[in-house]
PDB file of N, CA and C in Angstrom:
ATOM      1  N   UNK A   1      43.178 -16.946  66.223  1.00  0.00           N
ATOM      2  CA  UNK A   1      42.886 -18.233  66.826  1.00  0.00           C
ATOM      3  C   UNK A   1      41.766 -18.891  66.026  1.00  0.00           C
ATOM      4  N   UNK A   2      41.712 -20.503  65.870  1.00  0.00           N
ATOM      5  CA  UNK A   2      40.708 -20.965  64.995  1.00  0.00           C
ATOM      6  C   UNK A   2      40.082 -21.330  65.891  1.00  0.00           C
ATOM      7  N   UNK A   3      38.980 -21.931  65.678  1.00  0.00           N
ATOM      8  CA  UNK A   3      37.526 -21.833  66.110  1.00  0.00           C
ATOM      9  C   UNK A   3      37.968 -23.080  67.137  1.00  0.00           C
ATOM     10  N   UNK A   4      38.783 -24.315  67.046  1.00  0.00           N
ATOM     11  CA  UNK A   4      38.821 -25.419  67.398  1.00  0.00           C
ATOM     12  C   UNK A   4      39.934 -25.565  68.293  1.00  0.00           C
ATOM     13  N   UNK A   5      40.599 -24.249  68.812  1.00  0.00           N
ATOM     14  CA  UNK A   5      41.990 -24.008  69.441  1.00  0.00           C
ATOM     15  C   UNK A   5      41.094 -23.366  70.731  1.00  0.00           C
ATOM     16  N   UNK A   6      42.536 -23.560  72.297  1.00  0.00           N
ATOM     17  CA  UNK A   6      42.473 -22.662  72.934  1.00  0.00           C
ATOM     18  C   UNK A   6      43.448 -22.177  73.415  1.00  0.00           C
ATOM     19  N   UNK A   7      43.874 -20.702  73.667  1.00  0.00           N
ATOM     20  CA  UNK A   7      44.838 -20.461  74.008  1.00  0.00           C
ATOM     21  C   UNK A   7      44.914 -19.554  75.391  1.00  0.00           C
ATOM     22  N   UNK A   8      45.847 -20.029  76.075  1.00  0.00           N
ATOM     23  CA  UNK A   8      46.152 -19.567  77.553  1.00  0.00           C
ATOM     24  C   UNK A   8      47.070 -18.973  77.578  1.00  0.00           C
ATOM     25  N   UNK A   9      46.632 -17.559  78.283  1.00  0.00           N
ATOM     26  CA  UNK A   9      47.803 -16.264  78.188  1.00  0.00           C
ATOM     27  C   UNK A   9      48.131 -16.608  79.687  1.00  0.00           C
ATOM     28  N   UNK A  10      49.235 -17.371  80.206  1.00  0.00           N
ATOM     29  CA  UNK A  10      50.051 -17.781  80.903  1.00  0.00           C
ATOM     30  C   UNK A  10      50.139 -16.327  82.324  1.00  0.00           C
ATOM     31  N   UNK A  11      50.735 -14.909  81.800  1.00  0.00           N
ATOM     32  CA  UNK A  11      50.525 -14.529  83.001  1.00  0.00           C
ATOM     33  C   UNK A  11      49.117 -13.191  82.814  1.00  0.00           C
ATOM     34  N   UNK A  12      48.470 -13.443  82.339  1.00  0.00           N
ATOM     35  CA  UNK A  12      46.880 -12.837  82.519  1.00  0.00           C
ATOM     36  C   UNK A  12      46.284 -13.590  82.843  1.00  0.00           C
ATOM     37  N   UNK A  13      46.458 -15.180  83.491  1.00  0.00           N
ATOM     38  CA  UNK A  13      45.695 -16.276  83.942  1.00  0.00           C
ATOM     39  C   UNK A  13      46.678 -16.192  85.096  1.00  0.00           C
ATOM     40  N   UNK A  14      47.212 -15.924  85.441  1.00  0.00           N
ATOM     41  CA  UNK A  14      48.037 -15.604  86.763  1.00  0.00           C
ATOM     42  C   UNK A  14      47.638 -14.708  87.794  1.00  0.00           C
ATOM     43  N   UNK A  15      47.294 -13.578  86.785  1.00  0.00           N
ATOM     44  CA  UNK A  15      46.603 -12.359  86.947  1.00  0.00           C
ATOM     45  C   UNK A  15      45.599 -12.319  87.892  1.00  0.00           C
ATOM     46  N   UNK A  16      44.792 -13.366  87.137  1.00  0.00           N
ATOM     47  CA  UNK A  16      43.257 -13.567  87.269  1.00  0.00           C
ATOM     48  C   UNK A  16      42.904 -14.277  87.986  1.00  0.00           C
ATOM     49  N   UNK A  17      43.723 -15.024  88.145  1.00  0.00           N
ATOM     50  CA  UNK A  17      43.859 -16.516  89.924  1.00  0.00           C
ATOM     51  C   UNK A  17      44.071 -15.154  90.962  1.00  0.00           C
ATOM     52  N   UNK A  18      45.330 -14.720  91.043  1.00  0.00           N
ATOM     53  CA  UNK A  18      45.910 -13.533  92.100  1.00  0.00           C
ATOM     54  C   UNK A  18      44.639 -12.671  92.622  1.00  0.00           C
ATOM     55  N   UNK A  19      43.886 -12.279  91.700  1.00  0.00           N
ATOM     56  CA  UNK A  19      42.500 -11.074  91.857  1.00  0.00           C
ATOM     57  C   UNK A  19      41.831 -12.163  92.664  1.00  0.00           C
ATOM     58  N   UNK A  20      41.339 -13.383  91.981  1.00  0.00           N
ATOM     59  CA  UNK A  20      39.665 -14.164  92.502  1.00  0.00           C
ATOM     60  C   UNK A  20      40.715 -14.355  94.222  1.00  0.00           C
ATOM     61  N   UNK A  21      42.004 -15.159  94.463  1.00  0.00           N
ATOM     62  CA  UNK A  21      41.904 -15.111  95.551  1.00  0.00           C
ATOM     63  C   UNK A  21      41.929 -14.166  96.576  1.00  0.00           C
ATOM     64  N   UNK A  22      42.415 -13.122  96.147  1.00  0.00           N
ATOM     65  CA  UNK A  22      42.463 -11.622  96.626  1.00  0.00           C
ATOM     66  C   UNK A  22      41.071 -11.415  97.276  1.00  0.00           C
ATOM     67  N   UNK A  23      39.880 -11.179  96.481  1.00  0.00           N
ATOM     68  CA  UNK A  23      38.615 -10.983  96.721  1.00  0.00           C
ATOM     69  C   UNK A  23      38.071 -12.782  97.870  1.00  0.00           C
ATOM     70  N   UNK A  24      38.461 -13.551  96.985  1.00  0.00           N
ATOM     71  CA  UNK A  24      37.918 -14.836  97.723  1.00  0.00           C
ATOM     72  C   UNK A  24      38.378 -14.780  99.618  1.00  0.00           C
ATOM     73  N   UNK A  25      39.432 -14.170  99.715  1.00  0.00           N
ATOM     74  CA  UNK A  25      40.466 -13.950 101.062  1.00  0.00           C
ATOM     75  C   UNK A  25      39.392 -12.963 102.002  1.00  0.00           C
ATOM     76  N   UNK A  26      38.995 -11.833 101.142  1.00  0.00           N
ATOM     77  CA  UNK A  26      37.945 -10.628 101.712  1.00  0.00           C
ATOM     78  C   UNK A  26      36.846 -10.984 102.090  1.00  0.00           C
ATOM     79  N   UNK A  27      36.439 -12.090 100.813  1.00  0.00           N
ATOM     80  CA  UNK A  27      34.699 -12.439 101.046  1.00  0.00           C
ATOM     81  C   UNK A  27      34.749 -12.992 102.466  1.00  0.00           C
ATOM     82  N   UNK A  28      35.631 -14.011 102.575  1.00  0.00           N
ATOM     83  CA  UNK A  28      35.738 -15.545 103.576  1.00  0.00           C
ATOM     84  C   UNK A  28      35.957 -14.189 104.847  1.00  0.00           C
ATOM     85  N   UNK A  29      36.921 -13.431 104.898  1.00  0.00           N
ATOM     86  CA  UNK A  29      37.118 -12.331 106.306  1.00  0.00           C
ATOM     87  C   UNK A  29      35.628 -11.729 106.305  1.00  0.00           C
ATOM     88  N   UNK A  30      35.289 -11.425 105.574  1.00  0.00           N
ATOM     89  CA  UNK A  30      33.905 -10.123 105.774  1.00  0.00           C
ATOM     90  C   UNK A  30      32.990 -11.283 106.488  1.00  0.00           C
ATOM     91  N   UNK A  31      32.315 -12.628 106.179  1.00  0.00           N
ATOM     92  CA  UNK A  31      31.748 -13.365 106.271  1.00  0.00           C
ATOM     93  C   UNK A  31      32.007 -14.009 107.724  1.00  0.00           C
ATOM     94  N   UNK A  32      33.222 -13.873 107.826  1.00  0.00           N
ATOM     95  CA  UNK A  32      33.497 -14.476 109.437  1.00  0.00           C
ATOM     96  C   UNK A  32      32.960 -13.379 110.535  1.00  0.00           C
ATOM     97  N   UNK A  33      33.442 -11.777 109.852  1.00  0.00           N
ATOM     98  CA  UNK A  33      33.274 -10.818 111.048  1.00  0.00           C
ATOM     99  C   UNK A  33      32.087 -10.747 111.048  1.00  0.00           C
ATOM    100  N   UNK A  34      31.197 -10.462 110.286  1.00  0.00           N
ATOM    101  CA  UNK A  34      29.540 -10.540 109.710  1.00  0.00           C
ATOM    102  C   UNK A  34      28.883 -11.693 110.627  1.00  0.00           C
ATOM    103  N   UNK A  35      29.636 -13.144 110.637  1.00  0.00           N
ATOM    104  CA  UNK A  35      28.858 -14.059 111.529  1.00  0.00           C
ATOM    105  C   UNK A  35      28.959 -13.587 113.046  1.00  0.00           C
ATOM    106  N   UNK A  36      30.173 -13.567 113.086  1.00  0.00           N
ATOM    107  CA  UNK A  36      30.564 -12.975 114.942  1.00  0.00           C
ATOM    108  C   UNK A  36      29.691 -12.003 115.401  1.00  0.00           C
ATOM    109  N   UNK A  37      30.219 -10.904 114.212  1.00  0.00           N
ATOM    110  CA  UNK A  37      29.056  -9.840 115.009  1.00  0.00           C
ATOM    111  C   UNK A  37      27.620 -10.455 115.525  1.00  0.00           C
ATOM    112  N   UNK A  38      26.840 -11.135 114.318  1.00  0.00           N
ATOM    113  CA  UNK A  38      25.474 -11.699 114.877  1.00  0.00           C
ATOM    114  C   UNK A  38      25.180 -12.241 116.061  1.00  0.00           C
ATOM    115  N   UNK A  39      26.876 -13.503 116.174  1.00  0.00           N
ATOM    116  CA  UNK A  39      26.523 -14.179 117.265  1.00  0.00           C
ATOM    117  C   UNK A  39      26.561 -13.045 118.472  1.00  0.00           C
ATOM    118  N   UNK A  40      27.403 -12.088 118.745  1.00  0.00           N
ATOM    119  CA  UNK A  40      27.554 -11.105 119.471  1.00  0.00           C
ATOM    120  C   UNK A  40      26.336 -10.642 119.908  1.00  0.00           C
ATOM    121  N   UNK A  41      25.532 -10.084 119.052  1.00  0.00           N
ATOM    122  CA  UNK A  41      24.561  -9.101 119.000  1.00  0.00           C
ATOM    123  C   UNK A  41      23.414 -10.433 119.603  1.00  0.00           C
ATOM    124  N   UNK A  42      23.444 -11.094 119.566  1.00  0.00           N
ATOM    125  CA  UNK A  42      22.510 -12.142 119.640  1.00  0.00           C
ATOM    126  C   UNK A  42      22.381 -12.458 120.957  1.00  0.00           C
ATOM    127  N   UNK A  43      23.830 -12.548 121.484  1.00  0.00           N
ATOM    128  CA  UNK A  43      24.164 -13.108 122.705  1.00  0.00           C
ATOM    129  C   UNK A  43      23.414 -12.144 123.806  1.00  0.00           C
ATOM    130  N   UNK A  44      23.462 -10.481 123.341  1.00  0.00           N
ATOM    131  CA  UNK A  44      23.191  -9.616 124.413  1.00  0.00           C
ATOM    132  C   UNK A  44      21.702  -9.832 124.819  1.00  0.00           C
ATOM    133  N   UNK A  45      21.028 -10.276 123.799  1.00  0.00           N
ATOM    134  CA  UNK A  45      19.703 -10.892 123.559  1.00  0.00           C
ATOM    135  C   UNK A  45      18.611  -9.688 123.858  1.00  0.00           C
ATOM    136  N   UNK A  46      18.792  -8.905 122.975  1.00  0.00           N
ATOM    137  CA  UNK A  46      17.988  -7.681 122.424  1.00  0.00           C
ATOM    138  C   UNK A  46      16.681  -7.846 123.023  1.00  0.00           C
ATOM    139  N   UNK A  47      15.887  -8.512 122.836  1.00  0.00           N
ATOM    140  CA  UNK A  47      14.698  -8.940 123.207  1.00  0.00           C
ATOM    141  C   UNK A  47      14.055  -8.598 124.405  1.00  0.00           C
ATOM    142  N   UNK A  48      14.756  -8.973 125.510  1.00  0.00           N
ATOM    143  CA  UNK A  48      14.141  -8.572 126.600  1.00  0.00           C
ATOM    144  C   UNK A  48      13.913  -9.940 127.743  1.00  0.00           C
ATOM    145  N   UNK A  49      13.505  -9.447 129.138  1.00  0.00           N
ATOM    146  CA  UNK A  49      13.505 -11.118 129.734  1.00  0.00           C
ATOM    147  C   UNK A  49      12.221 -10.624 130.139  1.00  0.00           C
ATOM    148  N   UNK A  50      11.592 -10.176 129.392  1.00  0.00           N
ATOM    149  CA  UNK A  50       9.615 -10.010 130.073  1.00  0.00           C
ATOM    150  C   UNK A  50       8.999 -11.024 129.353  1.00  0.00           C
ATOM    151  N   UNK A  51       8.107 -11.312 129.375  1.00  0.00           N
ATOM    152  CA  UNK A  51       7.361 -12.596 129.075  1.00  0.00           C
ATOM    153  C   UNK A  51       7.108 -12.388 127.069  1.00  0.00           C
ATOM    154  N   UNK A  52       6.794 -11.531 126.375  1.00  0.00           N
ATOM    155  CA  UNK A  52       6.992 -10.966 125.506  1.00  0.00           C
ATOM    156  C   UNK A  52       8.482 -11.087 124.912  1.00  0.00           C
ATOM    157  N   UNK A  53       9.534 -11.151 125.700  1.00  0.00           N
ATOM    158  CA  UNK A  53      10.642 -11.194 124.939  1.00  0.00           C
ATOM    159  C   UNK A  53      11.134 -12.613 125.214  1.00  0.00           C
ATOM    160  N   UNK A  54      10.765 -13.296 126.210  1.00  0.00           N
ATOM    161  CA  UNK A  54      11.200 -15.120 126.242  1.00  0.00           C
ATOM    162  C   UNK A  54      10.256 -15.578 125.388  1.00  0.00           C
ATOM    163  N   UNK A  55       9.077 -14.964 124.689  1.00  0.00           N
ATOM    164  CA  UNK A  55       7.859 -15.970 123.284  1.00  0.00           C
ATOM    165  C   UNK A  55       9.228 -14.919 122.181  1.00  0.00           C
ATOM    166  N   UNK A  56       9.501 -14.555 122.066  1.00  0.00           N
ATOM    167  CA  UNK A  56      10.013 -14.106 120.888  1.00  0.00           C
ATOM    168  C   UNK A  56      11.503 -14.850 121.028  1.00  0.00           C
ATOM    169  N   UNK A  57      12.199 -14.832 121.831  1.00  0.00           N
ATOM    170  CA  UNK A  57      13.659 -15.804 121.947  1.00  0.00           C
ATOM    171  C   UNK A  57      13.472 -17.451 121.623  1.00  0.00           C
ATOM    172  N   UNK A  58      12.195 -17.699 122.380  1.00  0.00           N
ATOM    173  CA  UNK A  58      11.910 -19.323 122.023  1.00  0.00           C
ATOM    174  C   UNK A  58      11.908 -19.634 120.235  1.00  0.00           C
ATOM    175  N   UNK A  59      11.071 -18.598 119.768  1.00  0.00           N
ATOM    176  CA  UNK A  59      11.116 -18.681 118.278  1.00  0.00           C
ATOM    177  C   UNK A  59      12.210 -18.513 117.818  1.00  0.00           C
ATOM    178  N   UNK A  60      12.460 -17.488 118.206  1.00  0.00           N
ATOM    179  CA  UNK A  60      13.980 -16.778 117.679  1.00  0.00           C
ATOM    180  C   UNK A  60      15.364 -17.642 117.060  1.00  0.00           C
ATOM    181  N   UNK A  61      15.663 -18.119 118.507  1.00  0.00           N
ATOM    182  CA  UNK A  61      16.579 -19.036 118.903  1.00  0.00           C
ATOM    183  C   UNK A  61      16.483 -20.611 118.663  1.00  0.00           C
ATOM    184  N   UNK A  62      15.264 -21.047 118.211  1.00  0.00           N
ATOM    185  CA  UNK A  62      15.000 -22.359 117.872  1.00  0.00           C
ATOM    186  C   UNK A  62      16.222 -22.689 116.979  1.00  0.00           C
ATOM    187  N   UNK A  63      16.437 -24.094 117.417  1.00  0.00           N
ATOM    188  CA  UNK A  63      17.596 -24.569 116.575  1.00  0.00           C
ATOM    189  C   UNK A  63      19.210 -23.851 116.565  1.00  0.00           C
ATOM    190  N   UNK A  64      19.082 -22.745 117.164  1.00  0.00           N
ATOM    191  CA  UNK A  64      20.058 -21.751 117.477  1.00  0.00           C
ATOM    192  C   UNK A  64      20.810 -21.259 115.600  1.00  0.00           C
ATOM    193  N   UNK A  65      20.459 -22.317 114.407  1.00  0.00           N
ATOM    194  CA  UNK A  65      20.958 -21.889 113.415  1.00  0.00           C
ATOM    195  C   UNK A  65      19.707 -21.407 112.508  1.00  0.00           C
ATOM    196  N   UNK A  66      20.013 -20.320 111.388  1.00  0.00           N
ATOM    197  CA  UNK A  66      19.274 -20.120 110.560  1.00  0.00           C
ATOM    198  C   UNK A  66      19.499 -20.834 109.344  1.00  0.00           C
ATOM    199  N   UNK A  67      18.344 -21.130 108.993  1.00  0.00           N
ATOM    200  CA  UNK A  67      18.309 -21.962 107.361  1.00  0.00           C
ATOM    201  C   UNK A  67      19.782 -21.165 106.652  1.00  0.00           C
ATOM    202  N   UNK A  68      19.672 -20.140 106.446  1.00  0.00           N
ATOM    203  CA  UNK A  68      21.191 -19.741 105.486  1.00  0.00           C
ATOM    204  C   UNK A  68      22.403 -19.870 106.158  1.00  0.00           C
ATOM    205  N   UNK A  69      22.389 -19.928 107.228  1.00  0.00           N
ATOM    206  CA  UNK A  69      23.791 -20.239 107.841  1.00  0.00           C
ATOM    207  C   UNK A  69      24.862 -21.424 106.890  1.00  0.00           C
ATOM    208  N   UNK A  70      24.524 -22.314 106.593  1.00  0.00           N
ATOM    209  CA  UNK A  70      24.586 -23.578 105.971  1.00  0.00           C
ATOM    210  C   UNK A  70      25.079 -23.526 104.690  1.00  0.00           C
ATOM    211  N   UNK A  71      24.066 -23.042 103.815  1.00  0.00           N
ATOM    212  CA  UNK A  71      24.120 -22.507 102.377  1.00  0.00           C
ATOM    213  C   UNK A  71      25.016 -21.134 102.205  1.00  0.00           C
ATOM    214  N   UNK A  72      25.591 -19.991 102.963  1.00  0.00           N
ATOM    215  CA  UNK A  72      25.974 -19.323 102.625  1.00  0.00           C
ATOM    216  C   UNK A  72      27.348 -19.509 103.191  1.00  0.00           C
ATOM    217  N   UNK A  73      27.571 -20.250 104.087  1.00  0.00           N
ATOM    218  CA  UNK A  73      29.411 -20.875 104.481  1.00  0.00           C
ATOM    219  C   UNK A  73      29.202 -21.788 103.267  1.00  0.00           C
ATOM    220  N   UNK A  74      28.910 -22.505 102.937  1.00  0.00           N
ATOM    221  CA  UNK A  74      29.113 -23.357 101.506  1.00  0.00           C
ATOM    222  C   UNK A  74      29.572 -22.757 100.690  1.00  0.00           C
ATOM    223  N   UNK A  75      28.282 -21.616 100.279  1.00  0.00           N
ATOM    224  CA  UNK A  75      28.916 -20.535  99.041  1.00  0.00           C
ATOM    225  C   UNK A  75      30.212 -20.242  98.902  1.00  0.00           C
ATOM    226  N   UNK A  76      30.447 -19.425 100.699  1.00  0.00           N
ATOM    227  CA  UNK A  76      31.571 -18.910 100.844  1.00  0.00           C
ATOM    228  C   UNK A  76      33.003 -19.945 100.372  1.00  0.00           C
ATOM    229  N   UNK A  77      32.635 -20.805 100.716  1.00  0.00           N
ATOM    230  CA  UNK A  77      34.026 -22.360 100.948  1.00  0.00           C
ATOM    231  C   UNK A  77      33.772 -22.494  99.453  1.00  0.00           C
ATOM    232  N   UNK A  78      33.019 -22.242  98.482  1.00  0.00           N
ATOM    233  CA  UNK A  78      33.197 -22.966  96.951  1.00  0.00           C
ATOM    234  C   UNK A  78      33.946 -21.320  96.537  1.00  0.00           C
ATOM    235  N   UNK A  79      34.066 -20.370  96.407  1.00  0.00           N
ATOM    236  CA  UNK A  79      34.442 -19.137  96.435  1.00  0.00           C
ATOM    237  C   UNK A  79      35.815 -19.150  96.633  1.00  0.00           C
ATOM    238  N   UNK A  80      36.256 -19.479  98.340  1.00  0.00           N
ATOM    239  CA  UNK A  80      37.437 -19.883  98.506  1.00  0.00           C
ATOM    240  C   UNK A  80      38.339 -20.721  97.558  1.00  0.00           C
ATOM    241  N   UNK A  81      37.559 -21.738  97.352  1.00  0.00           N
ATOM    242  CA  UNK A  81      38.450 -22.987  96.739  1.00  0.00           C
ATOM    243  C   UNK A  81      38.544 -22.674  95.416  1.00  0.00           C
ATOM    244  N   UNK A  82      37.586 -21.757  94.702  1.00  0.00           N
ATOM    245  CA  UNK A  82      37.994 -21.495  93.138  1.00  0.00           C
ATOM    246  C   UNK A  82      39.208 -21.380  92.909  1.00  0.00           C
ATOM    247  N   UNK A  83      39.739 -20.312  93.479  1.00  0.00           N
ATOM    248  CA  UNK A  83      40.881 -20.137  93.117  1.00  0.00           C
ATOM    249  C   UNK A  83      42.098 -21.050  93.129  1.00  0.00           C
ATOM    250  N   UNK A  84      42.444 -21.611  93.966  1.00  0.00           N
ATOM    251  CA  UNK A  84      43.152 -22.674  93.667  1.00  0.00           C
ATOM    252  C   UNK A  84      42.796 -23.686  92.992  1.00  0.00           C
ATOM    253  N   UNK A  85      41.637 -23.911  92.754  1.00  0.00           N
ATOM    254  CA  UNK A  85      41.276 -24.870  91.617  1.00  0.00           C
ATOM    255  C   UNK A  85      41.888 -24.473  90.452  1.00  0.00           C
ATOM    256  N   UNK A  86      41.373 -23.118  90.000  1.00  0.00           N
ATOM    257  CA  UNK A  86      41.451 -22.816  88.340  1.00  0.00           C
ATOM    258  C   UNK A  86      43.189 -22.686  88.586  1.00  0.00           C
ATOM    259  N   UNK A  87      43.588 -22.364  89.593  1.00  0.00           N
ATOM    260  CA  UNK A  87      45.105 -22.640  89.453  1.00  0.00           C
ATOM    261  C   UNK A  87      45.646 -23.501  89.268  1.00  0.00           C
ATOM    262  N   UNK A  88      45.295 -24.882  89.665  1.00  0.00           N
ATOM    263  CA  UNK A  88      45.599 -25.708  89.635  1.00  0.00           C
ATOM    264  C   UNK A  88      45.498 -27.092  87.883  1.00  0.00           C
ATOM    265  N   UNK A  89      44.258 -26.359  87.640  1.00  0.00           N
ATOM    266  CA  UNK A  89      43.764 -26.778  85.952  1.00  0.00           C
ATOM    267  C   UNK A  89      44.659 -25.802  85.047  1.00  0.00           C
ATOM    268  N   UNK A  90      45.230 -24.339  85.354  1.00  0.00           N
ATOM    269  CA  UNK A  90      45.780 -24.050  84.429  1.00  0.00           C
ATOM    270  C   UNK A  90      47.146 -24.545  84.871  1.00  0.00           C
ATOM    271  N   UNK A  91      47.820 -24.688  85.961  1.00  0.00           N
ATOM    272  CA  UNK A  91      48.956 -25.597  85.773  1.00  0.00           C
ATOM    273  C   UNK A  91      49.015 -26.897  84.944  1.00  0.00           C
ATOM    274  N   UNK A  92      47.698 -27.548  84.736  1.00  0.00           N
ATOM    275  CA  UNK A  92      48.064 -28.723  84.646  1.00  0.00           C
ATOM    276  C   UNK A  92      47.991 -28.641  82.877  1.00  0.00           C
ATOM    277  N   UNK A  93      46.690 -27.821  82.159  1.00  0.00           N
ATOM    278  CA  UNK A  93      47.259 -27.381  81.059  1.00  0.00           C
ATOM    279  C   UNK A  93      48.189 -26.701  80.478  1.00  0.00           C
ATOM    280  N   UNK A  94      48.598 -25.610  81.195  1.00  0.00           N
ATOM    281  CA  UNK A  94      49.758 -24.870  80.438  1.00  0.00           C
ATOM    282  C   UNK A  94      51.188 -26.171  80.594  1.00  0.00           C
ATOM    283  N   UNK A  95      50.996 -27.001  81.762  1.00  0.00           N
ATOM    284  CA  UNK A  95      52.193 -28.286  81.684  1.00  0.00           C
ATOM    285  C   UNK A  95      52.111 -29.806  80.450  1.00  0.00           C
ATOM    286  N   UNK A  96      50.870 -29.581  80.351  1.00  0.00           N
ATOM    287  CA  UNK A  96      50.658 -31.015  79.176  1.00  0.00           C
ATOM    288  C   UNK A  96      50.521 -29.697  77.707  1.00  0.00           C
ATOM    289  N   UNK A  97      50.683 -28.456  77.542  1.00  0.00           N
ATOM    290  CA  UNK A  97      51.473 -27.915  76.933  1.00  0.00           C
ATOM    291  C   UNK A  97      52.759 -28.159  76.147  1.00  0.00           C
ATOM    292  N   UNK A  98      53.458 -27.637  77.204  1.00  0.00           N
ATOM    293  CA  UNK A  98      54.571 -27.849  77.439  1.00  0.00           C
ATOM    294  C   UNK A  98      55.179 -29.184  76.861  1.00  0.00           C
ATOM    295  N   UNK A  99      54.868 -30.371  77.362  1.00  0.00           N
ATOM    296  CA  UNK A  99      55.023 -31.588  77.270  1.00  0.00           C
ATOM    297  C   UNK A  99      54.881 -32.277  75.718  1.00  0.00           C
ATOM    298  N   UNK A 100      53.413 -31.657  75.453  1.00  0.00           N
ATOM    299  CA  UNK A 100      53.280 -31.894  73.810  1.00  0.00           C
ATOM    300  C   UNK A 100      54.356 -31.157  72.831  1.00  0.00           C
ATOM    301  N   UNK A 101      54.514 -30.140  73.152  1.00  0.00           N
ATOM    302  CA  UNK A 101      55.064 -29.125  72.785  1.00  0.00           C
ATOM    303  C   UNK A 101      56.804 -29.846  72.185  1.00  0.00           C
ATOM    304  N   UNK A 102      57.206 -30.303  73.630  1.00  0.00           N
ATOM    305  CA  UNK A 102      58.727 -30.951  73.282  1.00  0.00           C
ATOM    306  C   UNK A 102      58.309 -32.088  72.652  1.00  0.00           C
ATOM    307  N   UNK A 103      57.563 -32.824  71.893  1.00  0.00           N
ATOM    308  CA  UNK A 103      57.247 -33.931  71.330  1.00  0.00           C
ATOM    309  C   UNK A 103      57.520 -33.697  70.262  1.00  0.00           C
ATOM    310  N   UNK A 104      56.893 -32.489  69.375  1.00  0.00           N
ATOM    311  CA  UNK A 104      56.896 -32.195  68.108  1.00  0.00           C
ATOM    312  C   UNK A 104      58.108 -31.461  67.513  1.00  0.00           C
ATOM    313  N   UNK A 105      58.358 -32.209  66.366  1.00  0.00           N
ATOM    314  CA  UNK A 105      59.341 -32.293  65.752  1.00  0.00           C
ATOM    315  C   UNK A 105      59.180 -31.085  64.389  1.00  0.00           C
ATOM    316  N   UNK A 106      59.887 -29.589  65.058  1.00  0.00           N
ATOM    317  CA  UNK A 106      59.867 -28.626  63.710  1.00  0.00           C
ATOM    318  C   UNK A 106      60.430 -29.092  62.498  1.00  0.00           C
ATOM    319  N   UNK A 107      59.913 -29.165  61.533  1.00  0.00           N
ATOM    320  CA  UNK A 107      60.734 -29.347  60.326  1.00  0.00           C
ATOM    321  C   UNK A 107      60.853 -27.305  60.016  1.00  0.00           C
ATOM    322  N   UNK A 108      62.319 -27.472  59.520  1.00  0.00           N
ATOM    323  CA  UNK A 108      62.986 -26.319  59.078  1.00  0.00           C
ATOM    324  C   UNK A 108      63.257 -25.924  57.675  1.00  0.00           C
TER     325      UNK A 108
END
């Protein structure tokens, strides 16, 4: 390959979409059961109802979300969507491929 070429191995880029969403499918499941559980565990409200455990829930529970809640479903959702992205860019190159491809005229 020259320095100024790129070339796309058609099904090892198939490959490699199939794996990221494979894992992307796991992350997004692990991440859902991971939140539930919290809310779960949260709900039973560990803490206590003595005066000591309603100053620690008031803090606790402020806002009911944590700063990463936000930023790490984001993560998760850009993770998700890779994969069909890069699927979607190598369709559209391996097709304007293609396309150039029947343009050019072999001389024999």
């Amino acid at each position: 390959m020259a320095n100024n070429e790129v070339t796309i191995n058609p099904q090892g880029a198939s490959n490699g979409v199939a794996q990221w969403k494979a894992a992307a499918t796991t992350t997004n499941s692990n991440w859902e059961t991971s939140l539930q559980k919290i809310t779960d565990l949260q709900a039973k409200a560990p803490w206590g109802n003595d005066d000591a455990g309603a100053t620690f829930a008031g803090s606790y529970e402020e806002g009911k979300k944590f700063p990463t809640d936000p930023i790490a479903a984001e993560l998760v959702k850009k993770v998700v969507d890779t994969g069909p992205n890069v699927e979607t860019a190598l369709e559209h190159s391996l097709g304007s491929d293609k396309s150039q491809a029947s343009k050019v005229k072999w001389k024999k």
